[in-house]
Protein backbone atom coordinates (compact mmCIF):
# COMPACT_ATOMS: atom_id res chain seq x y z
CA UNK A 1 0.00 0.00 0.00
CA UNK A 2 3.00 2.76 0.73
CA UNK A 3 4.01 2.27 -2.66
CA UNK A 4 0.79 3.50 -3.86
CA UNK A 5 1.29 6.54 -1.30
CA UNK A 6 -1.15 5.29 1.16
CA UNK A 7 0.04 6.13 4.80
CA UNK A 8 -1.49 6.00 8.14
CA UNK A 9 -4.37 8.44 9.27
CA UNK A 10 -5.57 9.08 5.47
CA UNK A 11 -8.92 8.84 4.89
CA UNK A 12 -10.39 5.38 2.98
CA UNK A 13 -11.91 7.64 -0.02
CA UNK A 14 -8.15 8.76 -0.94
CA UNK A 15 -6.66 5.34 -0.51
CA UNK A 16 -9.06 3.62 -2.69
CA UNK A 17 -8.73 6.58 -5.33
CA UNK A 18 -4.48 5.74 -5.28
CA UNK A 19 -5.50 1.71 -4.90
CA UNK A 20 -8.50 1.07 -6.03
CA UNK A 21 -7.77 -3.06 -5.62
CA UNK A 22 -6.66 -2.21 -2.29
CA UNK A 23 -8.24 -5.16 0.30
CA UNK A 24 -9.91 -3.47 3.61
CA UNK A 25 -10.22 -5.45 6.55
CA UNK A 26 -12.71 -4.56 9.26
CA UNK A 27 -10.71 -2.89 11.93
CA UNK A 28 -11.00 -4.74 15.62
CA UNK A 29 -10.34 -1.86 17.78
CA UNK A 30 -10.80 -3.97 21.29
CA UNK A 31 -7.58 -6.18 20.27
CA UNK A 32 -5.71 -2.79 18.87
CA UNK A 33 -6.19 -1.75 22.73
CA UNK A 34 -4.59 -4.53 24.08
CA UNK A 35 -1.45 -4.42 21.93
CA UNK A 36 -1.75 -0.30 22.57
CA UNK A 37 -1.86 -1.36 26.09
CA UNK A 38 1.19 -3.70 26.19
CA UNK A 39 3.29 -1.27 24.46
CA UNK A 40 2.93 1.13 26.46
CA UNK A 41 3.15 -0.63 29.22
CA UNK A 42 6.85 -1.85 27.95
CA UNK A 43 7.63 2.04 27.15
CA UNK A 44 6.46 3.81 30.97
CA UNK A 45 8.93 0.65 32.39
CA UNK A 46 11.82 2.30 31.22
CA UNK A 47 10.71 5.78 30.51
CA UNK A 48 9.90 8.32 33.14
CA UNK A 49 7.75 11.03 31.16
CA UNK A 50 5.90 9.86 28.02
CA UNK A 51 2.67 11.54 27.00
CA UNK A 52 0.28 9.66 24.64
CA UNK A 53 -1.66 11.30 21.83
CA UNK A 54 -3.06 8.05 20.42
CA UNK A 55 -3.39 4.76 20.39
CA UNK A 56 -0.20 4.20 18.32
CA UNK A 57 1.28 7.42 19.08
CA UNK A 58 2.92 9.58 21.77
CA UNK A 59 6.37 11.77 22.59
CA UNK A 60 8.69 10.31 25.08
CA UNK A 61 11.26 12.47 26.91
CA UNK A 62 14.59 10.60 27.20
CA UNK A 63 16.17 13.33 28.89
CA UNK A 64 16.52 11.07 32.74
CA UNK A 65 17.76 7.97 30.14
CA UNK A 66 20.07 9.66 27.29
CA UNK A 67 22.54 12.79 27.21
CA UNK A 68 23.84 12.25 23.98
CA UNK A 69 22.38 11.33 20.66
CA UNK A 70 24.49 8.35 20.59
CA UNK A 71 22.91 7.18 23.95
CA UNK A 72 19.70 7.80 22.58
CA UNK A 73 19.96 5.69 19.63
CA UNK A 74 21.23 2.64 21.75
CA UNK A 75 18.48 3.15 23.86
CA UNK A 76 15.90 3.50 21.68
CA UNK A 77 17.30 0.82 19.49
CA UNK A 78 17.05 -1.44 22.76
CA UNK A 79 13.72 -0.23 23.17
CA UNK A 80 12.42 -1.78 19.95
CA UNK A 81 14.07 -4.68 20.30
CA UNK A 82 12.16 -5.28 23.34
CA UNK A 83 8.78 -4.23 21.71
CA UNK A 84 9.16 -6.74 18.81
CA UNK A 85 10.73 -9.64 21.07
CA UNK A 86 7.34 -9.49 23.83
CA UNK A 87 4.33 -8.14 21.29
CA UNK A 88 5.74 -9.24 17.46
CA UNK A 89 4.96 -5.84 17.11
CA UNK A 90 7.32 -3.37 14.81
CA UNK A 91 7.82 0.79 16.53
CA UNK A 92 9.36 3.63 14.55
CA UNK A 93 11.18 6.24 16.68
CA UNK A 94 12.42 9.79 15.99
CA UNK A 95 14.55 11.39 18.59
CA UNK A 96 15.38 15.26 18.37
CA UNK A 97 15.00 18.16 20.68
CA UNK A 98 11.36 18.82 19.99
CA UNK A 99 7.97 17.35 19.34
CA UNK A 100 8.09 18.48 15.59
CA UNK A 101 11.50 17.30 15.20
CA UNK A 102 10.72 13.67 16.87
CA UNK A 103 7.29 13.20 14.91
CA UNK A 104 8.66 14.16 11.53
CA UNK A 105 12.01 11.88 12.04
CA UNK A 106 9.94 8.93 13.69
CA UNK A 107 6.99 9.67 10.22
CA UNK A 108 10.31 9.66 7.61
CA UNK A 109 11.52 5.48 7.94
CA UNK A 110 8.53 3.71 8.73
CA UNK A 111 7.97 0.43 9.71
CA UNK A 112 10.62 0.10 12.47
CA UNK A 113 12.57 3.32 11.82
CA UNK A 114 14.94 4.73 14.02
CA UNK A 115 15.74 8.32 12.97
CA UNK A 116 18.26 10.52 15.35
CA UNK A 117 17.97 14.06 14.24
CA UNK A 118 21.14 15.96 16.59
CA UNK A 119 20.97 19.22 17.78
CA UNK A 120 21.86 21.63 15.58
CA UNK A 121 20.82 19.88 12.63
CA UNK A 122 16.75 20.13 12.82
CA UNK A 123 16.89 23.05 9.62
CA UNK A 124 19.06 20.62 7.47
CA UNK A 125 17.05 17.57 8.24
CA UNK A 126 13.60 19.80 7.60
CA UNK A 127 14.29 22.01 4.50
CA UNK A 128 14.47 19.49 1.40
CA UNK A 129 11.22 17.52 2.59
CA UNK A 130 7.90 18.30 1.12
CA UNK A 131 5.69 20.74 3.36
CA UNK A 132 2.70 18.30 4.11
CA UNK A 133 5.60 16.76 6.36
CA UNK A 134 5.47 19.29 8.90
CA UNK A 135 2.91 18.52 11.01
CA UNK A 136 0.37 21.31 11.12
CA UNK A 137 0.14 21.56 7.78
CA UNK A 138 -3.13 20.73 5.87
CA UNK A 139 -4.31 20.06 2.41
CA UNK A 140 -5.49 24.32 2.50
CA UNK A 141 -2.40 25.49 3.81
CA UNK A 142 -0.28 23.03 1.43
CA UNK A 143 -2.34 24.48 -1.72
CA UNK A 144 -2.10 28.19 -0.56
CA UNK A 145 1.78 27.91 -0.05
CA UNK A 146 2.38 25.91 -3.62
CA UNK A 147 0.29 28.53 -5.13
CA UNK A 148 2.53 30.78 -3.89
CA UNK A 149 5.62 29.16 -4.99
CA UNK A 150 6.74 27.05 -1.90
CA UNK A 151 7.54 23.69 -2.19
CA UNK A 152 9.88 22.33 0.53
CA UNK A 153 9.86 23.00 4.31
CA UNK A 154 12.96 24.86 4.05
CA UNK A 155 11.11 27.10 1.50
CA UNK A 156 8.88 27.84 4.79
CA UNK A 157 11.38 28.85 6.76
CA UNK A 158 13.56 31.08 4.46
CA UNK A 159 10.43 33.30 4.35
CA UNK A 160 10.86 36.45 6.00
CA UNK A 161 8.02 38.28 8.25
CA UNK A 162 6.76 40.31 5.53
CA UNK A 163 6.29 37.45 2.64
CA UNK A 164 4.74 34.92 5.46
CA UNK A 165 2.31 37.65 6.39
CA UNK A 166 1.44 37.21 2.64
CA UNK A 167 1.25 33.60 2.37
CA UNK A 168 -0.23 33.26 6.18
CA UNK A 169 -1.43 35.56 8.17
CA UNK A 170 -1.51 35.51 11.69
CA UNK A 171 0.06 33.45 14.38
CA UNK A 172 -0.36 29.98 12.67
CA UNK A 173 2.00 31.21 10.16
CA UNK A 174 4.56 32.30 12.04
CA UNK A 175 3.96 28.78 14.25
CA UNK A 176 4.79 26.69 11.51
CA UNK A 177 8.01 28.95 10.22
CA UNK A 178 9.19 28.00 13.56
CA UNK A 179 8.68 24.42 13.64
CA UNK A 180 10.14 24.96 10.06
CA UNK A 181 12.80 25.90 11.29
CA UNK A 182 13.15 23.09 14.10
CA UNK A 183 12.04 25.17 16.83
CA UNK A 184 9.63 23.59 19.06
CA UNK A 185 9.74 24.48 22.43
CA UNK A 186 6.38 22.29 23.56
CA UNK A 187 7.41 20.17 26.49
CA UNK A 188 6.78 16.46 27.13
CA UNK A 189 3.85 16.14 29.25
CA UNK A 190 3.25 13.07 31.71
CA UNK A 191 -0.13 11.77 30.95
CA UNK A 192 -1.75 8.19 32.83
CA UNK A 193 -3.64 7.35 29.05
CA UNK A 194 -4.20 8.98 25.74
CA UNK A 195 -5.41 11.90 24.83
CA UNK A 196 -8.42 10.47 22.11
């Protein structure tokens, strides 16, 4: 199905328009909880703060576990490991300073990616990747910024003040030059369950 361009969280309509032989199977959400569950589980054993946004989704905040992005790698590498070994189940990570950072890096190798972005390399990993990447930014946004003549997240965050105003107004554009620009200064917040 990825070769096709399907990906998760896209509505059925689209993926039968780029598949239309594509076989659906009747989701059983009870038995996605229990994997969710055991997951989880496995990740708040060994990490202090993680805050989940989904049933398949959430930020972890290795700071207490990792210093370096070396340490981070072998610990989230030994993280996976574990997943796979007691569920059979495959995670993708992406580790960075911030939430955009982590959730584009964990979105760009999937199934079982590990993607380390260091510090001080969030603009170089962003610019060259297509702006429906960076989360935040919809199919109206996307069209108004190609029509404009953007193409890339880097494109995003070369704008200056004047030409985002342009493109978009008010505080959601200058939001998403930041995270454009691998600023994200959101925090990690503990959480008992998900959010939805």
């Amino acid at each position: 199905a990825r070769a096709f361009g399907i990906r998760s969280a896209m509505s059925a309509a689209e993926a039968v328009r780029r598949c239309p032989n594509a076989v659906f199977v009747k989701p059983d959400h009870s038995r996605y909880r229990r994997h969710s569950d055991a997951v989880w589980s496995l990740v708040r054993a060994v990490v202090p703060v993680v805050e989940q946004v989904g049933i398949d989704e959430g930020y972890l905040d290795l700071s207490s576990v990792a210093s370096t992005a070396g340490e981070a790698r072998a610990f989230l590498a030994e993280l996976q490991g574990r997943i796979e070994r007691e569920t059979g189940l495959h995670a993708s990570f992406g580790c960075g300073a911030g939430r955009t950072i982590a959730k584009v890096a964990s979105d760009a190798d999937k199934p079982n990616g590990l993607v380390i972005v260091p510090a001080g390399k969030e603009e170089e990993f962003l610019a060259p990747l297509p702006l429906r990447a960076l989360p935040g930014i919809g199919p109206k946004a996307d069209k108004r910024m190609r029509t404009a003549g953007l193409k890339t997240i880097g494109n995003l965050a070369d704008l200056d003040d004047a030409d985002l105003r342009l493109v978009l107004p008010g505080t959601v554009g200058l939001e998403l030059r930041e995270r454009a620009r691998g600023i994200d200064l959101r925090p990690v917040l503990a959480e008992t369950g998900p959010s939805v």
